[in-house]
Structure formats: structure tokens, C-alpha cells
Protein backbone atom coordinates (compact mmCIF):
# COMPACT_ATOMS: atom_id res chain seq x y z
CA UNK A 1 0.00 0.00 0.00
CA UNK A 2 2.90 2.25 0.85
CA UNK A 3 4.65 1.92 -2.18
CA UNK A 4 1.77 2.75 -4.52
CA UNK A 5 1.23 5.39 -2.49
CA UNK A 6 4.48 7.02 -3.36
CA UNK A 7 4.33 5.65 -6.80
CA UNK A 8 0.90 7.69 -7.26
CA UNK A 9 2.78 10.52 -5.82
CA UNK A 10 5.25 10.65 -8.24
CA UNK A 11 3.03 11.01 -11.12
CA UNK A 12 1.53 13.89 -9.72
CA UNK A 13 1.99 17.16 -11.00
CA UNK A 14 -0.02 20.79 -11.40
CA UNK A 15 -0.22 22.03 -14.92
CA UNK A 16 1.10 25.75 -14.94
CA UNK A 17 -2.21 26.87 -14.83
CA UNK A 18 -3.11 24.77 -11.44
CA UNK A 19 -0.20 26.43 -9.67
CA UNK A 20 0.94 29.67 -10.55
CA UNK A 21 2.47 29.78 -7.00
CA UNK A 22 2.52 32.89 -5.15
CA UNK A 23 4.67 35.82 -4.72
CA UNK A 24 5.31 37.70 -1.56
CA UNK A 25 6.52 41.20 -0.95
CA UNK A 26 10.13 41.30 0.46
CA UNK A 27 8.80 43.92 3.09
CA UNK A 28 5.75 41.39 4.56
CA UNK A 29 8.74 40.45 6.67
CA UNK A 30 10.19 43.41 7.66
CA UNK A 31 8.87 43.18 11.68
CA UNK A 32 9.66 39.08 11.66
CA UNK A 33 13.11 39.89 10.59
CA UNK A 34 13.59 42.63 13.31
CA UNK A 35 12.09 40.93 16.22
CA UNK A 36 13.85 37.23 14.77
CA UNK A 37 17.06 39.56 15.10
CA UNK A 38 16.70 38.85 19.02
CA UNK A 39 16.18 35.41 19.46
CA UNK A 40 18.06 32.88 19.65
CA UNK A 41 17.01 28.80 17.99
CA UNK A 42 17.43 26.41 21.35
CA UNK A 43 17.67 22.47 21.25
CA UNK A 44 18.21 20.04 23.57
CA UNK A 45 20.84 17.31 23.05
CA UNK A 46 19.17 14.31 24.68
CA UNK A 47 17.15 11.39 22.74
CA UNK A 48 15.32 11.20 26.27
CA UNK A 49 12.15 12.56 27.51
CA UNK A 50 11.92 16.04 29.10
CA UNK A 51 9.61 17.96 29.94
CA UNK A 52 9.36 21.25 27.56
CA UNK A 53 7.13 22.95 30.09
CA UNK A 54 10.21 22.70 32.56
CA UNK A 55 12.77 23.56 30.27
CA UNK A 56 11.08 26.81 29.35
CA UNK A 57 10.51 28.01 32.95
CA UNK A 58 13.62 26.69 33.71
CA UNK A 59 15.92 28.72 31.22
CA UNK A 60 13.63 31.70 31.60
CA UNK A 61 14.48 31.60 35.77
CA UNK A 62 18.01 31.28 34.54
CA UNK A 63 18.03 34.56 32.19
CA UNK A 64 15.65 36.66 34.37
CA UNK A 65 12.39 35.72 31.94
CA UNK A 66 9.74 38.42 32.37
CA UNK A 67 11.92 41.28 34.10
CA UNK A 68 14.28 41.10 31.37
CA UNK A 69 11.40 40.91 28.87
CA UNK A 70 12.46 37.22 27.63
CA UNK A 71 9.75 34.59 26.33
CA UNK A 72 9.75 31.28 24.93
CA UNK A 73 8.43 29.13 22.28
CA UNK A 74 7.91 25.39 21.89
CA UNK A 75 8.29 25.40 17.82
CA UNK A 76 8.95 21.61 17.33
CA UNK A 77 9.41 18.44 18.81
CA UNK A 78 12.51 19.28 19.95
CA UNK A 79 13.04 23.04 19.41
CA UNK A 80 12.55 26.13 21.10
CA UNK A 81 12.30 30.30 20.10
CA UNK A 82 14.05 31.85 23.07
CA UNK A 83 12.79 35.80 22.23
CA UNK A 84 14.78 38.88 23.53
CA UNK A 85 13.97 42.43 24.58
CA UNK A 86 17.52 43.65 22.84
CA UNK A 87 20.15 42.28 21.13
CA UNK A 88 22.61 43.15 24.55
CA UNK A 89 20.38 40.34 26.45
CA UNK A 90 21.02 37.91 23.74
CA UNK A 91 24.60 38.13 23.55
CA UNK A 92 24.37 37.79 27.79
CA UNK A 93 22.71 34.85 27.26
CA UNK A 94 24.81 33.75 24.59
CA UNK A 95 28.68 34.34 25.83
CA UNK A 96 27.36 32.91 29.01
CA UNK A 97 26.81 28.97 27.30
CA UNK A 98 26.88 26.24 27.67
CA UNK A 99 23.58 25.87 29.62
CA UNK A 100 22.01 22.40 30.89
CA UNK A 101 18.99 21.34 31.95
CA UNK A 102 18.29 17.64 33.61
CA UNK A 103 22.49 17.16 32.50
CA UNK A 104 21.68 17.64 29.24
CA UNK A 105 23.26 19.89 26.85
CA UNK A 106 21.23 23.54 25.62
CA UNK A 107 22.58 24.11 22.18
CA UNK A 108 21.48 27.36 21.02
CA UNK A 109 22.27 29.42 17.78
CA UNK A 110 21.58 32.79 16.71
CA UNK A 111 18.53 32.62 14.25
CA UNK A 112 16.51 35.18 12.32
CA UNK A 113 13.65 33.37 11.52
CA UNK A 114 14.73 33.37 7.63
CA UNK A 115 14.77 29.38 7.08
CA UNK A 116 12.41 26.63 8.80
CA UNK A 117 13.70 26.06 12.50
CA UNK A 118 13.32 22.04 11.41
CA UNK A 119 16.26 22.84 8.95
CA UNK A 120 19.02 24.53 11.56
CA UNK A 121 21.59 22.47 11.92
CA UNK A 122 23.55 22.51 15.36
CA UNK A 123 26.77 20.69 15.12
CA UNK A 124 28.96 23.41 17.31
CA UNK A 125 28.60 24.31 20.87
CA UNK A 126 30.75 26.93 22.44
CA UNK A 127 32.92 26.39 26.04
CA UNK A 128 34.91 28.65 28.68
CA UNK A 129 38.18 27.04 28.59
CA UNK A 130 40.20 27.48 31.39
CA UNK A 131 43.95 26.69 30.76
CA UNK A 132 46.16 26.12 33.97
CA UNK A 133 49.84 26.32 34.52
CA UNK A 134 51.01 28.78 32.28
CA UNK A 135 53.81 30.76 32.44
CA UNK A 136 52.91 34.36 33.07
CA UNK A 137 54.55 35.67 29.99
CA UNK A 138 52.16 33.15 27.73
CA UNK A 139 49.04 34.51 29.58
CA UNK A 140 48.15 36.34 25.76
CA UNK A 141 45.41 36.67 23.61
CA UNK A 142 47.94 35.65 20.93
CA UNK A 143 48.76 32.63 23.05
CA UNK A 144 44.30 31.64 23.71
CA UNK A 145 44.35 32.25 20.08
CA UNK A 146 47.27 29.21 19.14
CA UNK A 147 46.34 26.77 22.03
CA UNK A 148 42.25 27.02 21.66
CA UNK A 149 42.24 26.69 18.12
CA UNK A 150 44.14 23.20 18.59
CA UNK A 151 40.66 21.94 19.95
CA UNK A 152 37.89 23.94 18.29
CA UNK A 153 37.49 27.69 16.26
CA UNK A 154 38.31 30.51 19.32
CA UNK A 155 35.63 32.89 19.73
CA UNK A 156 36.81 34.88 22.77
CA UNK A 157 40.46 34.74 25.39
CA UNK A 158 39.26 36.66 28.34
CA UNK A 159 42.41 39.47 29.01
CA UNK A 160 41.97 42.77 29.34
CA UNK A 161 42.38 45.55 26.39
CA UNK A 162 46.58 45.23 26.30
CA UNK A 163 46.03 41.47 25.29
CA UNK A 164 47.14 40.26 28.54
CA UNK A 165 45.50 37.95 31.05
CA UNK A 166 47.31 37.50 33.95
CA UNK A 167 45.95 35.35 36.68
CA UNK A 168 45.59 31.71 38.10
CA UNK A 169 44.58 30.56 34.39
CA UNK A 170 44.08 31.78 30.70
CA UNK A 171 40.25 31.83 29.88
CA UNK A 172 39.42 31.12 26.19
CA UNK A 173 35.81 29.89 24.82
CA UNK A 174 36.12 27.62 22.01
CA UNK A 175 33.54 26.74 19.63
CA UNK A 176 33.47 22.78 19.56
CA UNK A 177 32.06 20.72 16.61
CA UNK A 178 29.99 18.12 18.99
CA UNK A 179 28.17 16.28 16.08
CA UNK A 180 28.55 11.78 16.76
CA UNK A 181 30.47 11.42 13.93
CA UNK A 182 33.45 13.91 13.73
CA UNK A 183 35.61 11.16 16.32
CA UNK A 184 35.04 7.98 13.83
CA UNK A 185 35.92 4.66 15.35
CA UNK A 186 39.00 2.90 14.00
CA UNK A 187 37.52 -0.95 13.05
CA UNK A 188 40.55 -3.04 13.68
């Protein structure tokens, strides 16, 4: 039955008459791509059940929800519109991954609403790296910069506006690619 289902399907066709298709105006989404210009695309890494209810209050707890004038959206099965006030509580929310909730892993991306949310793909997640035990004349931006990218594209080395970041460690966050498959297993 399935197969002549798709069969049938793939003789079907509109004549150009049956579907002229339609046309929209570039400026019918003018106030989707402003307001999409603060939100952020949220899913969570987990093939177990949680409760979506949760995770919105949860995150929205986290990031000050109503005071801060931040809502969310249950737009899929396993996808979420987190929706900001301004684009400075975004970026708060943003440089301040990786967030969790029930140990699993909140991967969110910056999205303007200009593609279906089913089609995102997230296959990077960014970290604070904290890097221990080095000498005080390594603690650079220059330095973050060389040892980060050994494990994932830098984004940020926390030192102040001379490039230098004394202290106990050298910060950097490092965008990871996190997808199953970049470590393949060696079949022996």
C-alpha cells in the first residue's frame, strides 16, 4: 500500500495553470526579521524525555524571563524560540553557554527566523576554557588564540584591552564541533 502510495505521488503534477504559486513582498517580513534579530534557535541534546514545560521556565528563571522581557516558544518536537527584549540580552545569554537542563546539553544558535527552525543544523557548541599552569609571559590573547584553536574555532580569550590575562589561568571559549560522527571509530 505504501509503495503505490508514493508511486501515485510521483506522477503527480499541477499544470502551470493549477499552480501559478505565489509571490510575496520582500517587506511582509520586515517586523519578523527585526524581532527574529533577538532570538536565539534552542535544542536540547538528549534522545530522552523532558519535559518542555520545565525547560522553558527553567531557562527563563536562569536569564531573568519576564523582568528582562524574555519569552519562549515550543516550535517543534525538539526546538525552542528563546525571544529577547535587545540584542545586549542575547549576547548575555549567549557568551554565558553552555547551559544544561536535567544534565543535558542547551545548544542554542543565533537565528533570524529566515529558514524553517526544522532545517538549523547545530553541530557546534561553544565552552569557557580554562587553561592552567602557564607561564605568566604566555598569559596572551595571541597565546588563547594558538592553544584554543588546537581543539575547536576561538571565539573569545578573556584578558583585558593590552592582550594580557594575567591570573591563576588563561580563559578562552572555544567553539566545539559536537556532532557523533566527527571522532570515527578505527575498526581493527
Amino acid at each position: 500500500m505504501a509503495d503505490e502510495l508514493v508511486e501515485e505521488w510521483r506522477k503527480f503534477s499541477l499544470t502551470e495553470a493549477e499552480g501559478p504559486g505565489v509571490t510575496i513582498a520582500a517587506d511582509a517580513m520586515e517586523v519578523s526579521r527585526m524581532v527574529g534579530s533577538h532570538c536565539l534557535l534552542g535544542k536540547l541534546w538528549t534522545e530522552k524525555y523532558f519535559n518542555r514545560e520545565a525547560l522553558k521556565a527553567t531557562m527563563l528563571r536562569l536569564w531573568g524571563g519576564v523582568a528582562r522581557g524574555i519569552t519562549a516558544r515550543n516550535i517543534g518536537e525538539n526546538l525552542f524560540v528563546f525571544q529577547f527584549r535587545d540584542d545586549f540580552e542575547r549576547r548575555r545569554v549567549m557568551t554565558g553557554a553552555p547551559w544544561l537542563f536535567d544534565n543535558s546539553l542547551l545548544l542554542l544558535k543565533e537565528f533570524d527566523g529566515s529558514c524553517p527552525a526544522s532545517q538549523v543544523q547545530f553541530s557546534w557548541c561553544c565552552f569557557w576554557v580554562q587553561f592552567y599552569g602557564v607561564p605568566l609571559s604566555y598569559m596572551t590573547k595571541q597565546t588563547g588564540e594558538q592553544v584554543g584553536s588546537v581543539f575547536g574555532k576561538v571565539e573569545e580569550v578573556d584578558v583585558s584591552e593590552d592582550g594580557v590575562g594575567w591570573g591563576t589561568y588563561l580563559r578562552v571559549r572555544i567553539c566545539l564541533d559536537i556532532l557523533p560522527n566527527r571522532f570515527q571509530e578505527v575498526e581493527w
